[in-house]
C-alpha atoms as a PDB file:
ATOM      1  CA  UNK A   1     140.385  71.564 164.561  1.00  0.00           C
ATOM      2  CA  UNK A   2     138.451  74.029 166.371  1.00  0.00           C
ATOM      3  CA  UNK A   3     138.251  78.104 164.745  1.00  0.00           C
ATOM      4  CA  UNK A   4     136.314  80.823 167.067  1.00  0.00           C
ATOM      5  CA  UNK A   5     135.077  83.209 164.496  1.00  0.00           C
ATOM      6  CA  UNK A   6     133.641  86.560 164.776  1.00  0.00           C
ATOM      7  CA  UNK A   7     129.599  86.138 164.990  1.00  0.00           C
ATOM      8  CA  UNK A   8     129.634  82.247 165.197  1.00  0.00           C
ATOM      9  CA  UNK A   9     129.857  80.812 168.384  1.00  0.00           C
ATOM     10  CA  UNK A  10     132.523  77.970 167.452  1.00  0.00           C
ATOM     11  CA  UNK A  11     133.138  76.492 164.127  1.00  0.00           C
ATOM     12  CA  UNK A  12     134.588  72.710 164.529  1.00  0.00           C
ATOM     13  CA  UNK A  13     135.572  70.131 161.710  1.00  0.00           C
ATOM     14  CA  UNK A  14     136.519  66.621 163.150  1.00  0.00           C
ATOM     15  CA  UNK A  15     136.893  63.205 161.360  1.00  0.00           C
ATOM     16  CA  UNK A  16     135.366  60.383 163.075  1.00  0.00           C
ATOM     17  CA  UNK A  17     138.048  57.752 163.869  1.00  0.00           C
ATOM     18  CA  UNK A  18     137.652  54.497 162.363  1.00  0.00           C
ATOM     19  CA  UNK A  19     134.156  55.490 160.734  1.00  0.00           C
ATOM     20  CA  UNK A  20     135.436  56.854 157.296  1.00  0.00           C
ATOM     21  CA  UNK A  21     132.854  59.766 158.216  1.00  0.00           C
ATOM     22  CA  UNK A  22     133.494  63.380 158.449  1.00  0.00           C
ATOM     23  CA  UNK A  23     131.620  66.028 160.671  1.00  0.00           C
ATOM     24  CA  UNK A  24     131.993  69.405 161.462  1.00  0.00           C
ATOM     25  CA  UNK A  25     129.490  71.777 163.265  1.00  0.00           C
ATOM     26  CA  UNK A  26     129.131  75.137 163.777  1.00  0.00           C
ATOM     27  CA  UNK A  27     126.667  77.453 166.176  1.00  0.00           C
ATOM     28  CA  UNK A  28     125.566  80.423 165.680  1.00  0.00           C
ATOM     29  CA  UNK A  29     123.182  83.700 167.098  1.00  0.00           C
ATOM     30  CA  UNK A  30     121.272  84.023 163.579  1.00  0.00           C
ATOM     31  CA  UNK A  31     121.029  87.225 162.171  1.00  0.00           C
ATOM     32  CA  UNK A  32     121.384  87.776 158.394  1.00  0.00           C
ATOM     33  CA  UNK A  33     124.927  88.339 158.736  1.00  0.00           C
ATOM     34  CA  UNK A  34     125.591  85.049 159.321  1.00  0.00           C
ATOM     35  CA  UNK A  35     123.673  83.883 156.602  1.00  0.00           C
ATOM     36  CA  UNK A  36     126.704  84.492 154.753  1.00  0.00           C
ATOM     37  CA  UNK A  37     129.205  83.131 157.519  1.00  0.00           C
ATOM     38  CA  UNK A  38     126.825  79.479 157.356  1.00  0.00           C
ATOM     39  CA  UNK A  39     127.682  79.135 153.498  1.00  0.00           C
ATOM     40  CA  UNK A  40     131.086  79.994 153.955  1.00  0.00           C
ATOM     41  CA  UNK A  41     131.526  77.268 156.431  1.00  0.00           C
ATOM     42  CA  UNK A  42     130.048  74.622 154.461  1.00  0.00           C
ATOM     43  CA  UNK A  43     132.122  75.593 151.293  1.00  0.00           C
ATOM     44  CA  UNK A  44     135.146  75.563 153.707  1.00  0.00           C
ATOM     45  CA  UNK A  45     134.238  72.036 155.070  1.00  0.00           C
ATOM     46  CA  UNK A  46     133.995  70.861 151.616  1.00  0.00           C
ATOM     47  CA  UNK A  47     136.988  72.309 150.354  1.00  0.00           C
ATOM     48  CA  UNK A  48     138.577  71.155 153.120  1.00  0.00           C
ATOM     49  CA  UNK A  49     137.265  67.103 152.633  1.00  0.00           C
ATOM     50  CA  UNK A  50     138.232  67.156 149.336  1.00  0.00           C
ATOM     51  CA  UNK A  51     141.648  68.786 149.484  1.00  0.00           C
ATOM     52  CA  UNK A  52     142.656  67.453 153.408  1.00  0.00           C
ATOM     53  CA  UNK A  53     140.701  63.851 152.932  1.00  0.00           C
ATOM     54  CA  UNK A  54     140.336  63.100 149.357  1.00  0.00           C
ATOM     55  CA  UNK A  55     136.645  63.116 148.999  1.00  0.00           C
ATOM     56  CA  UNK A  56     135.151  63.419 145.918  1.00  0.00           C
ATOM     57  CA  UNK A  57     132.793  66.629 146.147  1.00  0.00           C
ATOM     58  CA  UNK A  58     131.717  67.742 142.751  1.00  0.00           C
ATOM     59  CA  UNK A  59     131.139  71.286 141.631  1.00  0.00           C
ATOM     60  CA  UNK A  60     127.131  71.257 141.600  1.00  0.00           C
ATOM     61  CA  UNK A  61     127.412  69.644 145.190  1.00  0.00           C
ATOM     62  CA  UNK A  62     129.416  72.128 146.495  1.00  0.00           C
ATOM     63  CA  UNK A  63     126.823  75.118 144.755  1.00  0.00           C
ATOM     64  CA  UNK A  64     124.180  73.100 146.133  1.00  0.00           C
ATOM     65  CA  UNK A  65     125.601  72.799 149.727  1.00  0.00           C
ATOM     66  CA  UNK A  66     125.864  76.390 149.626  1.00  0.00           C
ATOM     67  CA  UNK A  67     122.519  77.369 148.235  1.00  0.00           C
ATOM     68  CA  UNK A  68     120.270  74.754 150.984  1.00  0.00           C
ATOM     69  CA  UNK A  69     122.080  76.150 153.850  1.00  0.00           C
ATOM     70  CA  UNK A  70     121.591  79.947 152.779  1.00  0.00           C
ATOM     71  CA  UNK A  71     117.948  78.909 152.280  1.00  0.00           C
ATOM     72  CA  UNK A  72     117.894  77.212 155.622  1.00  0.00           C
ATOM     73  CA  UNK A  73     119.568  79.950 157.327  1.00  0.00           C
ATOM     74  CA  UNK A  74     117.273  82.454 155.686  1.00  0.00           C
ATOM     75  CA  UNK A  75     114.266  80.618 157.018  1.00  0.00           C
ATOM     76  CA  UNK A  76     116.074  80.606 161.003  1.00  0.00           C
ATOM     77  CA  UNK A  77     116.326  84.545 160.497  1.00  0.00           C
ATOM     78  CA  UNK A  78     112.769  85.252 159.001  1.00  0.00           C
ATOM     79  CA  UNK A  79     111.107  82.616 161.601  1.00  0.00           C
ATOM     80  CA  UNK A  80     113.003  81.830 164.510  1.00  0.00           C
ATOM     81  CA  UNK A  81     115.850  84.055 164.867  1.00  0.00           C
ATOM     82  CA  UNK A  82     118.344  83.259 168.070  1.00  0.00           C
ATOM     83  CA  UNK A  83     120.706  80.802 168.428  1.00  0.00           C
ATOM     84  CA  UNK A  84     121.262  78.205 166.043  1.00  0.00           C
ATOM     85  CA  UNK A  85     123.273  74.981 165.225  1.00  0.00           C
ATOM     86  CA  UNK A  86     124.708  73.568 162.063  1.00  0.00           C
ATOM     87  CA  UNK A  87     126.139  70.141 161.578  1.00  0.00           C
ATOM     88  CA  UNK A  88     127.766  68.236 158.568  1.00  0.00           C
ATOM     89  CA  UNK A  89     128.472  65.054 158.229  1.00  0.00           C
ATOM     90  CA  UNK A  90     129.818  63.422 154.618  1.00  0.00           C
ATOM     91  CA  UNK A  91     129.459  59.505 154.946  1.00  0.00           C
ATOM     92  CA  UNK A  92     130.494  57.758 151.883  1.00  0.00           C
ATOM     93  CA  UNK A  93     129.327  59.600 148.761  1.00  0.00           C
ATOM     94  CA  UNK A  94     126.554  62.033 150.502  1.00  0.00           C
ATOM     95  CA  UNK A  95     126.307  64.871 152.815  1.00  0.00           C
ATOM     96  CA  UNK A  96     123.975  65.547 155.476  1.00  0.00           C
ATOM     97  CA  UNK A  97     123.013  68.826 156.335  1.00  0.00           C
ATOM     98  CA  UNK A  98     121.253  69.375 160.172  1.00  0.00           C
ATOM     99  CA  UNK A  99     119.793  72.264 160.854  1.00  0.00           C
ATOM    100  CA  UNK A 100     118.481  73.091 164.602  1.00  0.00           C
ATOM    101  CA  UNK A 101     116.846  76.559 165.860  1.00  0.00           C
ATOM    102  CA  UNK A 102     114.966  77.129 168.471  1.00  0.00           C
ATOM    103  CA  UNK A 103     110.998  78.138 166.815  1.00  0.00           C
ATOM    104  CA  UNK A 104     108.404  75.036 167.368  1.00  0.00           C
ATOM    105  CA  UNK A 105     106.497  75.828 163.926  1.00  0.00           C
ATOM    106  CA  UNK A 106     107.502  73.301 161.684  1.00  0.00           C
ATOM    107  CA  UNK A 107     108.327  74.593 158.026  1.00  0.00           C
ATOM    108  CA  UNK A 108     106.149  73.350 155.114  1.00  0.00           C
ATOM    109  CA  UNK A 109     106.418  74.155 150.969  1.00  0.00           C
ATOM    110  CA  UNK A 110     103.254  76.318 149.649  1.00  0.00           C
ATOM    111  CA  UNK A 111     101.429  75.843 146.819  1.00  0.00           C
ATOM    112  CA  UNK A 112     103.547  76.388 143.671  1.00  0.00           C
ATOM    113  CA  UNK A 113     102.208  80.334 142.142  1.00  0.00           C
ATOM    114  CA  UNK A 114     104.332  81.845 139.561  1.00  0.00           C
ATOM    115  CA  UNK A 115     103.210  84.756 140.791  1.00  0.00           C
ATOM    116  CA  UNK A 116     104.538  84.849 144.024  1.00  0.00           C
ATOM    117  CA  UNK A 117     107.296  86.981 144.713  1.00  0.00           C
ATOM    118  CA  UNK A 118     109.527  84.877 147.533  1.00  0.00           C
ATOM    119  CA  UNK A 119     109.170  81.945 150.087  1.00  0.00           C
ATOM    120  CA  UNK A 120     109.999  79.902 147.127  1.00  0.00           C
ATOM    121  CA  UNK A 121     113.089  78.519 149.457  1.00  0.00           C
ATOM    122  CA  UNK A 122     111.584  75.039 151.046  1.00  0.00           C
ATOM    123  CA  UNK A 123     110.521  74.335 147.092  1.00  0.00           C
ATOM    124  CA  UNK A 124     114.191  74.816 146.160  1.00  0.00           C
ATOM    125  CA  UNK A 125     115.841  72.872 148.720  1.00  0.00           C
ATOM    126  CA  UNK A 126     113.125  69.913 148.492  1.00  0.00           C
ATOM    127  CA  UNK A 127     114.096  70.003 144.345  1.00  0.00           C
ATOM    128  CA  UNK A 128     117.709  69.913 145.114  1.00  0.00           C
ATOM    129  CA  UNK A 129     118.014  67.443 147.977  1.00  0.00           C
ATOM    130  CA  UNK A 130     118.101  63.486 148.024  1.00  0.00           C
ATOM    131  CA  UNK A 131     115.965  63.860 151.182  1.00  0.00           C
ATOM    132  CA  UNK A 132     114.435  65.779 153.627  1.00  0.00           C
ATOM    133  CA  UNK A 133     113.450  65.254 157.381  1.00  0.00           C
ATOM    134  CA  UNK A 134     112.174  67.696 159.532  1.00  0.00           C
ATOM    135  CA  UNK A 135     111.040  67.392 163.585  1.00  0.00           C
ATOM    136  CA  UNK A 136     110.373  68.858 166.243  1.00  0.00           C
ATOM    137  CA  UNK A 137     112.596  68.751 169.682  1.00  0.00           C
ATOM    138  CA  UNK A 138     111.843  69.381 173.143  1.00  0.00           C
ATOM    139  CA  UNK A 139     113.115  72.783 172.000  1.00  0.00           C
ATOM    140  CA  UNK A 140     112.409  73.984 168.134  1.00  0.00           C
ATOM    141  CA  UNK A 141     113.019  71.977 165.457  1.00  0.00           C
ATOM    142  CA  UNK A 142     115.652  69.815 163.602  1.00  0.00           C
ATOM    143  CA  UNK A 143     115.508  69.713 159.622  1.00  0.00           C
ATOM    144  CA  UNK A 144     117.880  67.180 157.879  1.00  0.00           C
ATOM    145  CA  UNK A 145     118.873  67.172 154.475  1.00  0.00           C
ATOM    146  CA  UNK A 146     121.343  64.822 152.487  1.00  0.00           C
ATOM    147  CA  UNK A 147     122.962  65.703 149.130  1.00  0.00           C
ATOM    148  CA  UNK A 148     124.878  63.436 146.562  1.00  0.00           C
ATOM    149  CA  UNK A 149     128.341  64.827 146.335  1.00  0.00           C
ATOM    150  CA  UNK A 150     128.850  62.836 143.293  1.00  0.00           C
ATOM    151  CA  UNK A 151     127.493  63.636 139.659  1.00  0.00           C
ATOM    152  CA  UNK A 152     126.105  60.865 137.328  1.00  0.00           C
ATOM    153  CA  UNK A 153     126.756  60.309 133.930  1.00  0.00           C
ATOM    154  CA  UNK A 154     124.546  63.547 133.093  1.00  0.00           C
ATOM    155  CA  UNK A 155     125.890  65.998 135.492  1.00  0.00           C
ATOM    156  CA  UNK A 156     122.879  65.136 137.457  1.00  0.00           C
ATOM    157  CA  UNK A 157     122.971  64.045 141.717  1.00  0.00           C
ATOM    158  CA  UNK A 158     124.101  60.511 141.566  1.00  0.00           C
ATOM    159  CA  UNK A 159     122.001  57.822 143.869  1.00  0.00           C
ATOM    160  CA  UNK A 160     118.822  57.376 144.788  1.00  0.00           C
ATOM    161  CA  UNK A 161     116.821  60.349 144.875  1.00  0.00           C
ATOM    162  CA  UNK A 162     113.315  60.438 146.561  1.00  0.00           C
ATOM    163  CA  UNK A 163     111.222  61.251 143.783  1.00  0.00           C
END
């Protein structure tokens, strides 16, 4: 199913025939508007594999879906603003989150300082995540995440995380 929206350039969710995957993608011109529009099209794409495909998707996934792509998105505005796409793809129990903008500069976590007021958002996503890629293209940059959508016996992400 395809849905134009206002400030995104397309918004698409499609299953994958025969692949038990599902993907959806959206583009968009970043600006900090549609910081807001990003999140609200993962939580719909969750929503929507849970109620629509029977997926499991627990509650922290869903919060934590939302929270990498807002910090993700807040990067593409601060450091690369212009256009930018979004894909999703849930394959079996975990979700990858794909990122592309057009700035070359490849992101990288600082130092950990209490004292720092903000750019505390690659820390949080590298906490949060099961993994994290990032490279550059012929034009900008690609960073890949994955998140557990399931919850182990302590509420916590379950799999294999990477540290």
């Amino acid at each position: 199913m395809e849905r134009l929206t206002t400030g995104c350039v397309t918004e698409q969710q499609r299953p994958t025939a025969g692949t038990g995957v599902l993907a959806g993608g959206a583009a968009y011109d970043m600006s900090s508007g549609e910081i807001a529009r990003a999140r609200g099209f993962v939580r719909e794409f969750l929503t929507d594999a849970q109620s629509l495909h029977g997926l499991g998707v627990s509650a922290r996934a869903l919060d934590v879906a939302q929270l990498v792509v807002s910090e993700l998105a807040t990067n593409v505005c601060k450091y690369a603003p212009g256009p930018c796409l979004l894909d999703l793809e849930v394959d079996g129990g975990m979700l990858g989150i794909t990122m592309w903008d057009s700035g070359s500069v490849l992101p990288t976590a600082l130092r950990a300082d209490p004292a720092r007021a903000g750019q505390h958002g690659l820390e949080i996503v590298l906490a949060v995540c099961q993994s994290f890629e990032v490279r550059r293209e012929p034009v900008g940059k690609r960073v890949r995440v994955r998140i557990s959508l399931l919850d182990g016996p302590q509420d916590d992400p379950a799999g294999p995380t990477p540290w």
